[in-house]
C-alpha atoms as a PDB file:
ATOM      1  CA  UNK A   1     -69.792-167.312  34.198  1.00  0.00           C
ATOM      2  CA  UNK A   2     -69.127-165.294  31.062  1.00  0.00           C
ATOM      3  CA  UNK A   3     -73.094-164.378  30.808  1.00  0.00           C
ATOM      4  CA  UNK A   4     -73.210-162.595  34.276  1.00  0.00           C
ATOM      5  CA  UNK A   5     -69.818-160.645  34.034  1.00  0.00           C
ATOM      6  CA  UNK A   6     -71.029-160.101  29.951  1.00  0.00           C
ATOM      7  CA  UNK A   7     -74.065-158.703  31.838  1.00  0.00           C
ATOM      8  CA  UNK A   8     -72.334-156.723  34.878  1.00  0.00           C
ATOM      9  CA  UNK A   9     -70.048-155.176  32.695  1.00  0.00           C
ATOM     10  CA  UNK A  10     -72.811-154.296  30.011  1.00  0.00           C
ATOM     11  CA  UNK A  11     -75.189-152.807  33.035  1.00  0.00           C
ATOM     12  CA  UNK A  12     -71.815-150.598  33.966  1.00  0.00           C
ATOM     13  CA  UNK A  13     -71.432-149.284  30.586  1.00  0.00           C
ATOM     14  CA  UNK A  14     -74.332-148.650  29.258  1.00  0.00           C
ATOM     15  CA  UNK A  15     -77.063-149.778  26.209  1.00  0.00           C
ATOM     16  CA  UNK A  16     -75.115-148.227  23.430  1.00  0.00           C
ATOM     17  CA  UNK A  17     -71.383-148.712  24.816  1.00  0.00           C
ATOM     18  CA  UNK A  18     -72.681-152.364  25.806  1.00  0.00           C
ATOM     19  CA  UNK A  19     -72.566-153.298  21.893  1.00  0.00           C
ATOM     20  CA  UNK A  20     -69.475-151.885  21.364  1.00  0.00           C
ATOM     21  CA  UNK A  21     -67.940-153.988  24.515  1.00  0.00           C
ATOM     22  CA  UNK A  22     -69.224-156.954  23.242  1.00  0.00           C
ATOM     23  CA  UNK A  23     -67.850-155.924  19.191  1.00  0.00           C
ATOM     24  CA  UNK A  24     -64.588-155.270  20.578  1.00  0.00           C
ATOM     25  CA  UNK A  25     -64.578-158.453  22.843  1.00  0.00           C
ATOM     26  CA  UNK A  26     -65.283-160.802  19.640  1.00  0.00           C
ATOM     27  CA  UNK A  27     -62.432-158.805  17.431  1.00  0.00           C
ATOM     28  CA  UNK A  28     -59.599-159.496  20.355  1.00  0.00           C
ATOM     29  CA  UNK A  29     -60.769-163.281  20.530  1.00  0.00           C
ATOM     30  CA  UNK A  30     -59.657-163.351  16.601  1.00  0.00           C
ATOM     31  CA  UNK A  31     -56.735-162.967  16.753  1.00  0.00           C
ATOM     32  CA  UNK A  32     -55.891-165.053  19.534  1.00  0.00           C
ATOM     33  CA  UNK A  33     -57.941-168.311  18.072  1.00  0.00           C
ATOM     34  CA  UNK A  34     -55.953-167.973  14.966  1.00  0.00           C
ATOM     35  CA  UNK A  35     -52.524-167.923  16.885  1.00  0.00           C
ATOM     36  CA  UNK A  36     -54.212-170.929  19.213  1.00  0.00           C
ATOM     37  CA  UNK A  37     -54.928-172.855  15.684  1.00  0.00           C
ATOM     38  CA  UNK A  38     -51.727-171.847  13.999  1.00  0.00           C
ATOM     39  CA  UNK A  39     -49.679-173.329  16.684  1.00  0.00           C
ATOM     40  CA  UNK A  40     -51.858-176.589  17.532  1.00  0.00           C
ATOM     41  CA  UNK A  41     -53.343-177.025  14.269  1.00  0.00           C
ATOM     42  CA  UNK A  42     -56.639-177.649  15.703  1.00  0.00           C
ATOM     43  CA  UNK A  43     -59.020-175.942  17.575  1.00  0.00           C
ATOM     44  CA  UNK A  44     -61.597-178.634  18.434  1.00  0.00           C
ATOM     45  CA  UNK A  45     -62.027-180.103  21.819  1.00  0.00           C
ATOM     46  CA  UNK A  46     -60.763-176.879  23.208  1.00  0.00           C
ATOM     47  CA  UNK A  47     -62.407-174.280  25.770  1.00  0.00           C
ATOM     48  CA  UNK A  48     -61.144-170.820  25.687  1.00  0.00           C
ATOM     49  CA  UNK A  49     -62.570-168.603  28.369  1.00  0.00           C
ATOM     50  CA  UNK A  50     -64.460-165.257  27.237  1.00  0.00           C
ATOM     51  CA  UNK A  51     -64.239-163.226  30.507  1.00  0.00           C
ATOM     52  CA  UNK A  52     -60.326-161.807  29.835  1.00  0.00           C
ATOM     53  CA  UNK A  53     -61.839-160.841  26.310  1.00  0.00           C
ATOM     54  CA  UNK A  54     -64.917-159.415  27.815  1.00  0.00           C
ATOM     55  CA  UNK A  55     -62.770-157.392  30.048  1.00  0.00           C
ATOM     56  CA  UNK A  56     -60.628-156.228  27.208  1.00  0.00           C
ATOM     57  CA  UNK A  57     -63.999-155.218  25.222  1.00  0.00           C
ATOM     58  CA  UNK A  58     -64.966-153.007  28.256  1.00  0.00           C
ATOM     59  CA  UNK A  59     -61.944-151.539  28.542  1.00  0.00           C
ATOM     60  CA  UNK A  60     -61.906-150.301  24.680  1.00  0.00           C
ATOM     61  CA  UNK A  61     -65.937-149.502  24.785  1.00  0.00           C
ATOM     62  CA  UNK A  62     -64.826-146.724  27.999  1.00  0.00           C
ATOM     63  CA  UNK A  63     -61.996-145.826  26.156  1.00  0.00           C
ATOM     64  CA  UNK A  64     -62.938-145.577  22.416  1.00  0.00           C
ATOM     65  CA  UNK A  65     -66.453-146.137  22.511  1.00  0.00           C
ATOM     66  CA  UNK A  66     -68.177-142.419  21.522  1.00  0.00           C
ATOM     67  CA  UNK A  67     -65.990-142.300  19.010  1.00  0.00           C
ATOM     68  CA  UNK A  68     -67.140-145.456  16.891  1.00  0.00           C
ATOM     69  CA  UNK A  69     -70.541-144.710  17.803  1.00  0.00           C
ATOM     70  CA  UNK A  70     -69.686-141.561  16.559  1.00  0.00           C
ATOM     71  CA  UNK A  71     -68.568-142.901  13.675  1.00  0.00           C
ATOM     72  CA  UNK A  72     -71.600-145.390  13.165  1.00  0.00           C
ATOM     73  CA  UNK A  73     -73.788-142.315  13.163  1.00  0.00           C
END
């Protein structure tokens, strides 16, 4: 499932904003894997599901978006 709404949400937002959804998806899941592996001491065997993350991206890429492709340029 996290393809399709990684695609919906992309589609919604846009080529350029799409890169910046999926950037800002990948730096919220950091922090929350290291918390996950500070408190079980492993990570292996476990799922953790993208979508919430994805969601999160989005929501930064409508927000803040122009301005780090602003930046980037």
């Amino acid at each position: 499932g996290d393809p399709w709404v990684a695609l919906m949400l992309g589609a919604s937002l846009g080529w350029p904003l799409a890169g910046v959804m999926v950037y800002g998806a990948y730096m919220a899941t950091i922090p929350y894997l290291c918390f996950v592996f500070w408190r079980t001491r492993s990570i292996k065997g476990k799922r953790v599901a993208f979508v919430p993350f994805l969601a999160a991206g989005a929501v930064f890429a409508a927000l803040f978006g122009e301005m780090v492709l602003g930046f980037l340029r």
